[in-house]
C-alpha atoms as a PDB file:
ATOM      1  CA  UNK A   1       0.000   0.000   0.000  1.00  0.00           C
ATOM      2  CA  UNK A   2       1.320   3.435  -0.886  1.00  0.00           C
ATOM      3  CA  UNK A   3       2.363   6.042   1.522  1.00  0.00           C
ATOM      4  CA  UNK A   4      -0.175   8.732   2.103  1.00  0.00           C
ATOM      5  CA  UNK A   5       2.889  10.903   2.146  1.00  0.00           C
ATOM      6  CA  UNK A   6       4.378   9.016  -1.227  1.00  0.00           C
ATOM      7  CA  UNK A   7       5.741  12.518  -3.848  1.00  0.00           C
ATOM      8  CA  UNK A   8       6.102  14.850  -0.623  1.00  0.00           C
ATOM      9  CA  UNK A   9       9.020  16.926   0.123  1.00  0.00           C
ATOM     10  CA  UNK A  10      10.306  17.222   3.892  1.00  0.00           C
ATOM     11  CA  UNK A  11      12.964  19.089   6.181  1.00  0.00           C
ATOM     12  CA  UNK A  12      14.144  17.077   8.884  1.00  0.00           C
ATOM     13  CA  UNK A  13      14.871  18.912  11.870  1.00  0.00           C
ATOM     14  CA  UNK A  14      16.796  17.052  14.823  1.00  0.00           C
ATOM     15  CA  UNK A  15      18.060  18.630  18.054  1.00  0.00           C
ATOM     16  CA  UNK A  16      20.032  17.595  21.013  1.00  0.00           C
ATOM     17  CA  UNK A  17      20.624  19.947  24.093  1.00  0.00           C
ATOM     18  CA  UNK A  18      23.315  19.573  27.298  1.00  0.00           C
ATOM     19  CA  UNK A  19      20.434  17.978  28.857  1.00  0.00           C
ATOM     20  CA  UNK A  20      20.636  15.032  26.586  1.00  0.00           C
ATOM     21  CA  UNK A  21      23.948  13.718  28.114  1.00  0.00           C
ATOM     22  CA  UNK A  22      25.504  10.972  25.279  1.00  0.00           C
ATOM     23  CA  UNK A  23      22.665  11.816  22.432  1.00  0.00           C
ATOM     24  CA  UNK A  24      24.002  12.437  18.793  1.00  0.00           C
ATOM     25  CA  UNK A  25      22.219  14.063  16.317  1.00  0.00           C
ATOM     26  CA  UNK A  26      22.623  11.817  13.851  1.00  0.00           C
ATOM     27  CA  UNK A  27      21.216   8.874  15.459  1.00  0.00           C
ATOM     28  CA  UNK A  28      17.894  11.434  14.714  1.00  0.00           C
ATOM     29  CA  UNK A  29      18.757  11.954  11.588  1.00  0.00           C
ATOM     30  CA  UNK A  30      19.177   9.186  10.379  1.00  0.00           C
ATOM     31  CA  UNK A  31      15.844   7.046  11.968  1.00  0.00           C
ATOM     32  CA  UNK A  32      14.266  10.388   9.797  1.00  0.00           C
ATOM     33  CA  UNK A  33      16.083   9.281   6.739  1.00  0.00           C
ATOM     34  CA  UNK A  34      15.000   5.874   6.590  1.00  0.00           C
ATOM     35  CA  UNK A  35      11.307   7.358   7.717  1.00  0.00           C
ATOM     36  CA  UNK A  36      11.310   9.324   4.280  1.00  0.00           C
ATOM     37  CA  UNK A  37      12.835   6.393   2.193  1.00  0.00           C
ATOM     38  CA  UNK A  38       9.692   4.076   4.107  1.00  0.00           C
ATOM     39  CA  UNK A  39       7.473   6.985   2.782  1.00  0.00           C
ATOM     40  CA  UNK A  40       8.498   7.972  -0.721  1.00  0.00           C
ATOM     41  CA  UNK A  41       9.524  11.458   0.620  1.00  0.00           C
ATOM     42  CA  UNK A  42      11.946  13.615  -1.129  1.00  0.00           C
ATOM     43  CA  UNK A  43      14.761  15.514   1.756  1.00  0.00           C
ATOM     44  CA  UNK A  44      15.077  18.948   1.011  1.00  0.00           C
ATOM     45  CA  UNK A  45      17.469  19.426   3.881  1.00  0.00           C
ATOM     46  CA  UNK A  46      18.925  18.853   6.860  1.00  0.00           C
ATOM     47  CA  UNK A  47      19.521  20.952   9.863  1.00  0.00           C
ATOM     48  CA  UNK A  48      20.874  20.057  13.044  1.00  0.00           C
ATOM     49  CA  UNK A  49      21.084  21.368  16.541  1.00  0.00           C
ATOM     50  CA  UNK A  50      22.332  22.017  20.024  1.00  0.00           C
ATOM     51  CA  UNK A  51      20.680  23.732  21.591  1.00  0.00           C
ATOM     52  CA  UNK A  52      18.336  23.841  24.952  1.00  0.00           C
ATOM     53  CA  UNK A  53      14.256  23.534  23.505  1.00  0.00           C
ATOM     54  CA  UNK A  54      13.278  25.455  26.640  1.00  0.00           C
ATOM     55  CA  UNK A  55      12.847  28.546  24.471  1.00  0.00           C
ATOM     56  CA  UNK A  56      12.851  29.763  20.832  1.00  0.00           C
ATOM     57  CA  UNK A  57      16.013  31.318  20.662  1.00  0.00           C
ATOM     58  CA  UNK A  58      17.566  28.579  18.243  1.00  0.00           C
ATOM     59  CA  UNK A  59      19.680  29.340  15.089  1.00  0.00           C
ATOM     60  CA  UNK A  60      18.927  26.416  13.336  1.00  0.00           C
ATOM     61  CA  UNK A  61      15.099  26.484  13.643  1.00  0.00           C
ATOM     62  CA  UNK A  62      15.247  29.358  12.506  1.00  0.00           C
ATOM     63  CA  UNK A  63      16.407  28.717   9.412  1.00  0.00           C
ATOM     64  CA  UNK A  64      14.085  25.867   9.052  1.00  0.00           C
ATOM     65  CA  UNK A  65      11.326  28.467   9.185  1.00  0.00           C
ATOM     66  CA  UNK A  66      12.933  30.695   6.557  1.00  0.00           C
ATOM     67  CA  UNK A  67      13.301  27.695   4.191  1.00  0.00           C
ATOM     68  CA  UNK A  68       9.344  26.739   5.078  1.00  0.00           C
ATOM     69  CA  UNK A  69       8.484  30.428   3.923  1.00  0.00           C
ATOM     70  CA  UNK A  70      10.445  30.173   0.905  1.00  0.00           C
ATOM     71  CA  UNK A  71       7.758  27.254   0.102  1.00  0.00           C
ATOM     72  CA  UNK A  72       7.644  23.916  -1.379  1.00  0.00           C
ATOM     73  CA  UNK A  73       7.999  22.314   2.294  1.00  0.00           C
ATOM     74  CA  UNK A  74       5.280  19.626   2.907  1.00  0.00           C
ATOM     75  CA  UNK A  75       6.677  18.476   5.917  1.00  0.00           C
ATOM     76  CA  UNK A  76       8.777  19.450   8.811  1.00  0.00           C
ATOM     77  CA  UNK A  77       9.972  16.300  10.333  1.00  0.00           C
ATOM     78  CA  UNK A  78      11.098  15.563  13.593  1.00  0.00           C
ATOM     79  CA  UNK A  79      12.085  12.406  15.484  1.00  0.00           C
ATOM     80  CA  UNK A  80       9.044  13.206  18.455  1.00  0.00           C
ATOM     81  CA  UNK A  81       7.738  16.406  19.638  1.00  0.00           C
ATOM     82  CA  UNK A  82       9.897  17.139  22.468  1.00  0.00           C
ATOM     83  CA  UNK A  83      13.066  17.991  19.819  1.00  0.00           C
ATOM     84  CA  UNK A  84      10.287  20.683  18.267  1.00  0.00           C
ATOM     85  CA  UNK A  85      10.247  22.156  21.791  1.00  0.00           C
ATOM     86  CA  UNK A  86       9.934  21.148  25.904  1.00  0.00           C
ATOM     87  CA  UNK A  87       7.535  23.837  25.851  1.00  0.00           C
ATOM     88  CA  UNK A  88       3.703  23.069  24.894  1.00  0.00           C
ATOM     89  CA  UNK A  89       2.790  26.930  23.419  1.00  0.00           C
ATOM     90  CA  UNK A  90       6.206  26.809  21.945  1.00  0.00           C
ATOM     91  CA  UNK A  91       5.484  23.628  19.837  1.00  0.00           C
ATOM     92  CA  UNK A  92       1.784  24.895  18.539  1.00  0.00           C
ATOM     93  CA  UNK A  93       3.650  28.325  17.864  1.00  0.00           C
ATOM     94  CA  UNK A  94       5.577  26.470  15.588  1.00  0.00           C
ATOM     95  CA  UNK A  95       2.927  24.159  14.334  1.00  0.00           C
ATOM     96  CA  UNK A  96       0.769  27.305  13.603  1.00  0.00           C
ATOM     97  CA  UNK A  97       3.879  29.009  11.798  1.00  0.00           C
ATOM     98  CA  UNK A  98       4.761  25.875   9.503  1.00  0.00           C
ATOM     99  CA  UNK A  99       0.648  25.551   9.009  1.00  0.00           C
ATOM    100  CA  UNK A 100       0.565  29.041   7.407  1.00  0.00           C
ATOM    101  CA  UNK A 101       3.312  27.755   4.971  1.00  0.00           C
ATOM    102  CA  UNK A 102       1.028  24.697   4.102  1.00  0.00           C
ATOM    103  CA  UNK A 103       3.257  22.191   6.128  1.00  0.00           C
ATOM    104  CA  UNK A 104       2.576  19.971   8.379  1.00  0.00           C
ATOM    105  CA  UNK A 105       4.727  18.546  11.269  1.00  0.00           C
ATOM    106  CA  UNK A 106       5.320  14.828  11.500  1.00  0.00           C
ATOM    107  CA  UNK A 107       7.043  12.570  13.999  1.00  0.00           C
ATOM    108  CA  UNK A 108       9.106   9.429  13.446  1.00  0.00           C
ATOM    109  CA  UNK A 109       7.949   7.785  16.743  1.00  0.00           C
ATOM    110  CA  UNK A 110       3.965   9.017  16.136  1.00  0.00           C
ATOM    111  CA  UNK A 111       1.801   8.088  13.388  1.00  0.00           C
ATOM    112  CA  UNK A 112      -1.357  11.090  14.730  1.00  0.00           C
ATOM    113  CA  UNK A 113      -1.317  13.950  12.674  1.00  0.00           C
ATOM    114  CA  UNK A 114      -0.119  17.358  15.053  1.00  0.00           C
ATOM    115  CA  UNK A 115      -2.554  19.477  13.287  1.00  0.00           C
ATOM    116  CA  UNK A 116      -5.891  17.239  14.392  1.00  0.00           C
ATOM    117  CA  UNK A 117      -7.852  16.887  17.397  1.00  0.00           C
ATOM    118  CA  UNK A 118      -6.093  14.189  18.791  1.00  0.00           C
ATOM    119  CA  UNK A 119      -2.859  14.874  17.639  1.00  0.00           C
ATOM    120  CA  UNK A 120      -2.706  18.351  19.145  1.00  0.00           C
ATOM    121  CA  UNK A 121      -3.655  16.441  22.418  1.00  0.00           C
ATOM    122  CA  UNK A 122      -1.401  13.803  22.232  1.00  0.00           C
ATOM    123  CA  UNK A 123       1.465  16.746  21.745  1.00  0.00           C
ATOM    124  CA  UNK A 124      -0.144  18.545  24.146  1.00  0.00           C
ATOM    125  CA  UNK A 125       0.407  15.835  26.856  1.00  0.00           C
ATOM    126  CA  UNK A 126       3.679  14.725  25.146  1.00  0.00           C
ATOM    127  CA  UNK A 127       4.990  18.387  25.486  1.00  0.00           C
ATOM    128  CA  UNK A 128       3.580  18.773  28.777  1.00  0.00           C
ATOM    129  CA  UNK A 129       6.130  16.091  29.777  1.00  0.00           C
ATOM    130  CA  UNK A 130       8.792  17.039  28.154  1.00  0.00           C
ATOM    131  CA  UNK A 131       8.649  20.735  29.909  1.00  0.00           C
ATOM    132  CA  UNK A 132       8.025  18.544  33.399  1.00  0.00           C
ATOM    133  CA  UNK A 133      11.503  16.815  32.538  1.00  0.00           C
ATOM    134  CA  UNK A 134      13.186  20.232  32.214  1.00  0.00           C
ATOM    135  CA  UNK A 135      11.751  21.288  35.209  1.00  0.00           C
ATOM    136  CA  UNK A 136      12.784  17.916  37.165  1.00  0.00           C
ATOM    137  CA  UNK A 137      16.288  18.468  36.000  1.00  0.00           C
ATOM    138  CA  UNK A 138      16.849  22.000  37.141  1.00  0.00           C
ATOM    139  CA  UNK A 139      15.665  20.778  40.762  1.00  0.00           C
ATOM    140  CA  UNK A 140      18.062  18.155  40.946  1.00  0.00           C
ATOM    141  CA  UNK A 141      21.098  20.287  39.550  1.00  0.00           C
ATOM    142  CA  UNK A 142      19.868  22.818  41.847  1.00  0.00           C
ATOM    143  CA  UNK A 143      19.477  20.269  44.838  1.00  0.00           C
ATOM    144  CA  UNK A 144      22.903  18.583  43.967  1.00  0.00           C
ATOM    145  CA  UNK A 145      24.510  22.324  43.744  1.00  0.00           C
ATOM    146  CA  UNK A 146      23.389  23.111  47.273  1.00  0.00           C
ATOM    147  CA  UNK A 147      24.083  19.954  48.765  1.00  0.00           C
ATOM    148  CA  UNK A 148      28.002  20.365  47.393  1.00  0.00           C
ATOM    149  CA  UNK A 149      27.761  24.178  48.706  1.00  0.00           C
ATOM    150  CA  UNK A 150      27.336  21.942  52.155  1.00  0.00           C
ATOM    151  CA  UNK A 151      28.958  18.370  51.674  1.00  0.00           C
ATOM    152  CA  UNK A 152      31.755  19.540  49.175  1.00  0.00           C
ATOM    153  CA  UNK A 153      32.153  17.688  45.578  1.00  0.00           C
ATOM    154  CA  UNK A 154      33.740  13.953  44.908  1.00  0.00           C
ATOM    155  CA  UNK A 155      37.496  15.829  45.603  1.00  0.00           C
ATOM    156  CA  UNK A 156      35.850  17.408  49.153  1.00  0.00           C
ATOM    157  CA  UNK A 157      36.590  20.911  48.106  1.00  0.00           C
ATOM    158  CA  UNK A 158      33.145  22.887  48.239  1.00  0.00           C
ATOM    159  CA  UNK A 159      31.948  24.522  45.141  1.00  0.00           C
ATOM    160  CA  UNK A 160      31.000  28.165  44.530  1.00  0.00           C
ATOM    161  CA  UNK A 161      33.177  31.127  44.659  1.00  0.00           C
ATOM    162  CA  UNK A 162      34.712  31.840  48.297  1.00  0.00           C
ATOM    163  CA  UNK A 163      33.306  34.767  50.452  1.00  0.00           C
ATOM    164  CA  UNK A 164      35.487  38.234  49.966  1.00  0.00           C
ATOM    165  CA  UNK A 165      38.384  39.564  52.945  1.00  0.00           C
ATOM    166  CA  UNK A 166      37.922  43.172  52.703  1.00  0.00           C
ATOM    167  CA  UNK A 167      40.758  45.155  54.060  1.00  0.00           C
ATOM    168  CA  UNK A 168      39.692  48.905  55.358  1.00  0.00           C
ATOM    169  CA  UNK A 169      42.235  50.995  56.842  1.00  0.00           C
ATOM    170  CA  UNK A 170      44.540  48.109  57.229  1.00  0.00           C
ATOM    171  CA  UNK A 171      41.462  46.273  59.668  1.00  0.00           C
ATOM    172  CA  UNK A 172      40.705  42.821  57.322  1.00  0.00           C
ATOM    173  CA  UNK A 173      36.918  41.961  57.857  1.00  0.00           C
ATOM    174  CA  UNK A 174      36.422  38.752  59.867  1.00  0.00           C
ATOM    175  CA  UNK A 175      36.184  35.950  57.219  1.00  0.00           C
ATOM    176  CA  UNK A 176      40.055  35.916  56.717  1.00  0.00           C
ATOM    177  CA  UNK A 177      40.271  34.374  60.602  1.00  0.00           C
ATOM    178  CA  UNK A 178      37.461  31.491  59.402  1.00  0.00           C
ATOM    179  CA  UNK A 179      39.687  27.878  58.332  1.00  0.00           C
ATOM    180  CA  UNK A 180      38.000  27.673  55.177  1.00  0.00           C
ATOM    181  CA  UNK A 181      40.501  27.568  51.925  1.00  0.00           C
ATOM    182  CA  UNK A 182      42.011  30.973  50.750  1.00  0.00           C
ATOM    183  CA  UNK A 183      39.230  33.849  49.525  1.00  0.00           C
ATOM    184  CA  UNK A 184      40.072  37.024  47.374  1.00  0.00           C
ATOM    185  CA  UNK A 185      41.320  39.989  49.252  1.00  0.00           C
ATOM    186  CA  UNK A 186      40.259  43.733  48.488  1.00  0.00           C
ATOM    187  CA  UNK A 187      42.200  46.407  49.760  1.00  0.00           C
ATOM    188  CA  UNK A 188      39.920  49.479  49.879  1.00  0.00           C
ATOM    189  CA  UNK A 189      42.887  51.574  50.193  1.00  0.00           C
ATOM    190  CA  UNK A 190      44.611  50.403  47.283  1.00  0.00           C
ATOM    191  CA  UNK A 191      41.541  50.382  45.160  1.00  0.00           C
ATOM    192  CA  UNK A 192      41.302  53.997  45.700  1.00  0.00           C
ATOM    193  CA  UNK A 193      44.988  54.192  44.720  1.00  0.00           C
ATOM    194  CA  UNK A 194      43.727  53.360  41.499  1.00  0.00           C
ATOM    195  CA  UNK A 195      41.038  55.416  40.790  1.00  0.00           C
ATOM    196  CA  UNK A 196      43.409  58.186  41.804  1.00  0.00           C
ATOM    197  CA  UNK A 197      45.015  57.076  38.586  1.00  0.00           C
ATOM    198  CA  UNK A 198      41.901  57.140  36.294  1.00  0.00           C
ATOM    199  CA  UNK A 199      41.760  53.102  36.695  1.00  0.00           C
ATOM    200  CA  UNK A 200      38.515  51.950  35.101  1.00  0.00           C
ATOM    201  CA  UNK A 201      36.625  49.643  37.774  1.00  0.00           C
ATOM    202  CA  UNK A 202      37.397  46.463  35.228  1.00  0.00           C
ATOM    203  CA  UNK A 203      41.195  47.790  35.121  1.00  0.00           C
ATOM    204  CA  UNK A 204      40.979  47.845  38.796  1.00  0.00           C
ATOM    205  CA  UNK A 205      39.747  44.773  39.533  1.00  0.00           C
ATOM    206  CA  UNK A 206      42.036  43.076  36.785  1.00  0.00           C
ATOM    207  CA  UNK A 207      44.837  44.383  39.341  1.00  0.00           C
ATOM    208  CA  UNK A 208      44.145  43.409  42.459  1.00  0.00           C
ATOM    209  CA  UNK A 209      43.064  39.905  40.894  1.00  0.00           C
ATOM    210  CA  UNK A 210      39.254  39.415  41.829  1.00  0.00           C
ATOM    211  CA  UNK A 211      36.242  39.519  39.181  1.00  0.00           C
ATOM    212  CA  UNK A 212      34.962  43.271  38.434  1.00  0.00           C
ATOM    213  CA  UNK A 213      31.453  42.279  39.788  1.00  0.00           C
ATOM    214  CA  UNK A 214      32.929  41.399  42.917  1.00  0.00           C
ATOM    215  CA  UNK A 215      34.406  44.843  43.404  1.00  0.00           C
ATOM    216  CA  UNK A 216      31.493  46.242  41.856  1.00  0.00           C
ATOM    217  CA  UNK A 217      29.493  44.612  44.713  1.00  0.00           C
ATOM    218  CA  UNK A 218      31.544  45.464  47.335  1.00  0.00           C
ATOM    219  CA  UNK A 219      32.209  49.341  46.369  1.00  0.00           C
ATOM    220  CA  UNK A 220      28.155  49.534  46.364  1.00  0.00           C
ATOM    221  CA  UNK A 221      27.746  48.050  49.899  1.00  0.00           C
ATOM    222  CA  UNK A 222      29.962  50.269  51.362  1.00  0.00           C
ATOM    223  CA  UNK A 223      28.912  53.317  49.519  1.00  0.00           C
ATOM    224  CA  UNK A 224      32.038  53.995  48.091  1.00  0.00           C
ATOM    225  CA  UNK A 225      31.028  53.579  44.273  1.00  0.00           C
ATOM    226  CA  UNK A 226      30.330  57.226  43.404  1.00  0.00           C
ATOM    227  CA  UNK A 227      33.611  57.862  45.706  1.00  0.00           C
ATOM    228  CA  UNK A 228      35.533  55.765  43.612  1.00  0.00           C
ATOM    229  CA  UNK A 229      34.158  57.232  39.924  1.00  0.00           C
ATOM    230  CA  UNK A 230      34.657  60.977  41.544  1.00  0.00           C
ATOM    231  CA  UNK A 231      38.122  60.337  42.271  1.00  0.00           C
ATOM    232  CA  UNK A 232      38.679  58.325  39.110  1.00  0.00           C
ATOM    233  CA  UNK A 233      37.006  61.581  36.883  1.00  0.00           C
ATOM    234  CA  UNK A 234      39.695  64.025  39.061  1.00  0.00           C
ATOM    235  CA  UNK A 235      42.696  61.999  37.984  1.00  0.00           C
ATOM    236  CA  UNK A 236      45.313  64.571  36.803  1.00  0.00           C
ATOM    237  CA  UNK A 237      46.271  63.231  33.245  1.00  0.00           C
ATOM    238  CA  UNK A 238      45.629  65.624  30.791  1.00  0.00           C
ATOM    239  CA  UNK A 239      45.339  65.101  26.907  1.00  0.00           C
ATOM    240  CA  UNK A 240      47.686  68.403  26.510  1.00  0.00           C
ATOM    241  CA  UNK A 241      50.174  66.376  28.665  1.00  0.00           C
ATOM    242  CA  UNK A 242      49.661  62.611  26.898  1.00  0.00           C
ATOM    243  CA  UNK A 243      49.917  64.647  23.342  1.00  0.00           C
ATOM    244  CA  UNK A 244      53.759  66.397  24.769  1.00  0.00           C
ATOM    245  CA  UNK A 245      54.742  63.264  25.470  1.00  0.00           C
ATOM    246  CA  UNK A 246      53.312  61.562  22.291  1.00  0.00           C
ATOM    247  CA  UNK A 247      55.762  64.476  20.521  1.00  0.00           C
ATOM    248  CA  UNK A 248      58.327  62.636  22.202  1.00  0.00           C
ATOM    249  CA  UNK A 249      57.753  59.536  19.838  1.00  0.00           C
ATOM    250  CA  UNK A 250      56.393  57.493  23.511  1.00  0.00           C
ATOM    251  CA  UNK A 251      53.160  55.551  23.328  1.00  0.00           C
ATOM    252  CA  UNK A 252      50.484  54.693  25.759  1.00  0.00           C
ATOM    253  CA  UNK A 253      52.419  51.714  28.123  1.00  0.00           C
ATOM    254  CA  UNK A 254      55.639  54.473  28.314  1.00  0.00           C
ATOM    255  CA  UNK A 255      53.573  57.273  29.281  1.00  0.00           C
ATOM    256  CA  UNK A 256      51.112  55.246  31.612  1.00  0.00           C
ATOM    257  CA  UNK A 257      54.285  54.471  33.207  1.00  0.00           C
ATOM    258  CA  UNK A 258      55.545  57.592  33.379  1.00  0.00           C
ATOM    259  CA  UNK A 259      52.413  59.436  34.570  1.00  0.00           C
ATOM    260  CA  UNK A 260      51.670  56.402  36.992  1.00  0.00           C
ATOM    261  CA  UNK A 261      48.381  56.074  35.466  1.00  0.00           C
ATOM    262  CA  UNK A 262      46.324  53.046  33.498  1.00  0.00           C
ATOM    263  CA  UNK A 263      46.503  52.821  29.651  1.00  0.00           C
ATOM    264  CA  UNK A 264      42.781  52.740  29.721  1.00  0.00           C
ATOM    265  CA  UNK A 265      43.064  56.220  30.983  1.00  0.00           C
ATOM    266  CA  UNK A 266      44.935  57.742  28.608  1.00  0.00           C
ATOM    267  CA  UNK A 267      42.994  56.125  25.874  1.00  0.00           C
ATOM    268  CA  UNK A 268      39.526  57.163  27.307  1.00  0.00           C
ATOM    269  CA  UNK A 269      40.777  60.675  27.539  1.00  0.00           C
ATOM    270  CA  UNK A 270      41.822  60.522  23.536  1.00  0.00           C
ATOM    271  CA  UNK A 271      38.750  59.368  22.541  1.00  0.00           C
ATOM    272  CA  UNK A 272      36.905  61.916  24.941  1.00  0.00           C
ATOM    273  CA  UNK A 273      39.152  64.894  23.030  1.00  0.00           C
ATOM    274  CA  UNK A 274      39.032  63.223  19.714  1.00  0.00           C
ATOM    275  CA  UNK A 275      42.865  62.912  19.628  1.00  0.00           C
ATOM    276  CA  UNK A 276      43.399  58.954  19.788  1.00  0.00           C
ATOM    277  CA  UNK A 277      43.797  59.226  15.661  1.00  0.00           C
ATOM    278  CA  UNK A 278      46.337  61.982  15.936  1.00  0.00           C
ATOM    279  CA  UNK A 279      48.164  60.617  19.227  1.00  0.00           C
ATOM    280  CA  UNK A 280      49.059  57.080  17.206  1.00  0.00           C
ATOM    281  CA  UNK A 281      49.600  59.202  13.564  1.00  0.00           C
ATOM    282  CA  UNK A 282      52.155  61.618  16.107  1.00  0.00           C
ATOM    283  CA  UNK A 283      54.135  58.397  17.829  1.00  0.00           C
ATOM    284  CA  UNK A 284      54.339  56.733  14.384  1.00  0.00           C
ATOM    285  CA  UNK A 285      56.112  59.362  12.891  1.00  0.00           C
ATOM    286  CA  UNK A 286      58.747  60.945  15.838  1.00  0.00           C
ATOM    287  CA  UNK A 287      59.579  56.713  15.716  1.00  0.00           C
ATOM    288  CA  UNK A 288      59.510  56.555  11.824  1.00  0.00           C
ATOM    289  CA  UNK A 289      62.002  59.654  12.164  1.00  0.00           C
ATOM    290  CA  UNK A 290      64.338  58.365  14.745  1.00  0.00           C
ATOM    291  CA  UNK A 291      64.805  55.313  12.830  1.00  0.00           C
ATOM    292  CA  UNK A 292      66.374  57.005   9.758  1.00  0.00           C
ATOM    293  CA  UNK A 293      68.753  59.521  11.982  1.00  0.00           C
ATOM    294  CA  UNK A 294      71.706  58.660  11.439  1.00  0.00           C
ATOM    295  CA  UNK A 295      74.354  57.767  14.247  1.00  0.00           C
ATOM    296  CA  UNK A 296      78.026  58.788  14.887  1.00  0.00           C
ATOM    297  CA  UNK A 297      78.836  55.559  12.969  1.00  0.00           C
ATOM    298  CA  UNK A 298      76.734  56.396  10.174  1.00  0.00           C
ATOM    299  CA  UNK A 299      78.323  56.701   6.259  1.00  0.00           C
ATOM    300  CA  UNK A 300      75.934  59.759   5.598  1.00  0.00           C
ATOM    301  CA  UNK A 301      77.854  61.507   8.146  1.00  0.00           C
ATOM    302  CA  UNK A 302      80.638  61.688   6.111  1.00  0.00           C
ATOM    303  CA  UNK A 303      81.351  63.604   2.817  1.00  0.00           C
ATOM    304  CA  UNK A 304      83.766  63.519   0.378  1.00  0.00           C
ATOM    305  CA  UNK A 305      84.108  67.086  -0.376  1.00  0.00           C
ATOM    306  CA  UNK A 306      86.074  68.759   2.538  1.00  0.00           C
ATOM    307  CA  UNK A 307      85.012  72.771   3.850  1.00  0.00           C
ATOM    308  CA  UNK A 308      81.065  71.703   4.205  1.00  0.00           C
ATOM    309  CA  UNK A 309      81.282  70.357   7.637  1.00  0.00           C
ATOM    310  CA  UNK A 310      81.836  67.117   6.948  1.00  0.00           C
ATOM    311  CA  UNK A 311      85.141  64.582   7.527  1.00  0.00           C
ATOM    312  CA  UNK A 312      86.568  61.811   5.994  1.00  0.00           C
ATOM    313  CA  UNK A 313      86.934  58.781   6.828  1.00  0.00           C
END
């Protein structure tokens, strides 16, 4: 008996998130293949995936979509509904879209037609699952994280970044006299060192070693974050200074060294004066120009013609 579907043209969609621990795509792809060989149906392509189906931000679907608007798609074929989506409006979104095309979604492990009464009820409960799965697995990654927070992990080291030692004044804060293993220290003092210097709060977190959210975090809860950008906006660097110095063929790591200052600095002010274009074309050329000055050593120094200032060799 011939295949209702026998002359049709399909897209076979298959998808495999971090969820799916050991799943290949291909093992999808190709129970689809030998589901449109069974059916007479003609492949117009292929597209594969990895991404989560908790949402619809994925590449590949849509470019399935695009090539289902471009038209002469029949069907969109998947290997069941929960690689369409884990999310039961999500799937009909898609079944609706693909619909308006004039293509129809099948499944390799389901013979019921999505777009009828019971199909759409069979996906309904199929998708329900599949979004009860996600749900189940966040829980137990969630319970596992918290019970390591407690326990520790398989090596007995406990997960999760370690609390913060501030340092005030020279006073630490009282976590660094806990046992627990090493933690991050930020020295208020020296932080404001570096916003004397017109240190960005990323440049300044970069150099005392700790991520810039955790300064961040730490600047807000003591109220020092608008301290910190005041003192970073009255650093002394001035673009007439950085350009005398650029006149001196020396670029932005020899002048944030000389100035005691951060290279993001000195760029920020160029940009802010519109001078980083003529700062660079200024160093190029004082370095161009040493380059062809000749030394003591140097044949051009010499002339052959004597009473014009020059010597022989």
């Amino acid at each position: 008996m011939a295949s209702p579907y026998a002359g049709m043209t399909a897209v076979l969609y298959a998808r495999v998130s971090t969820d799916d621990k050991g799943q290949d795509p291909e093992v999808q792809v190709l129970k689809m293949k030998e589901w449109c060989e069974t059916n007479d149906v003609q492949i117009l392509g292929i597209y594969r995936e990895e991404k989560s189906g908790k949402n619809m931000e994925r590449p590949e679907m849509d470019r399935v979509i695009g090539r289902i608007a471009r038209g002469g798609v029949n069907i969109l074929l998947a290997f069941d509904v929960s690689r369409i989506g884990r999310n039961a409006s999500d799937v009909d979104k898609i079944r609706k879209t693909a619909g308006s095309y004039n293509t129809v979604i099948r499944y390799v492990t389901s013979d019921v037609a999505p777009e009828t009464g019971a199909g759409r009820l069979i996906n309904g409960v199929e998708a329900w699952q599949a979004e009860e799965h996600l749900v189940k697995h966040r829980n137990a990654v969630k319970a596992g994280m918290d019970k390591a927070k407690v326990f520790g992990t398989a090596s007995g080291m406990p997960i999760g970044r370690p609390p913060t030692i501030v340092v005030t004044n020279g006073v630490r804060s009282r976590e660094a006299f806990s046992d627990e293993k090493p933690k991050p220290i930020v020295d208020i003092d020296r932080v404001m060192e570096l916003a004397d210097k017109g240190n960005s709060l990323s440049a300044a977190a970069n150099a005392i070693d700790v991520p810039p959210s955790t300064l961040i975090e730490i600047l807000s809860r003591m109220g020092l974050r608008e301290e910190y950008e005041r003192r970073r906006s009255e650093c002394p660097v001035t673009v007439e200074r950085i350009m005398e110095l650029a006149d001196r063929g020396m670029n932005m790591m020899e002048i944030s060294a000389m100035l005691q200052c951060s290279v993001s600095t000195i760029r920020e002010k160029l940009i802010a004066a519109d001078r980083l274009p003529q700062f660079r074309k200024t160093v190029r050329a004082v370095r161009r120009l040493r380059k062809r000055m000749p030394t003591e050593t140097s044949p051009s120094l010499y002339t052959e013609e004597e009473g014009d200032g020059g010597v022989r060799p």
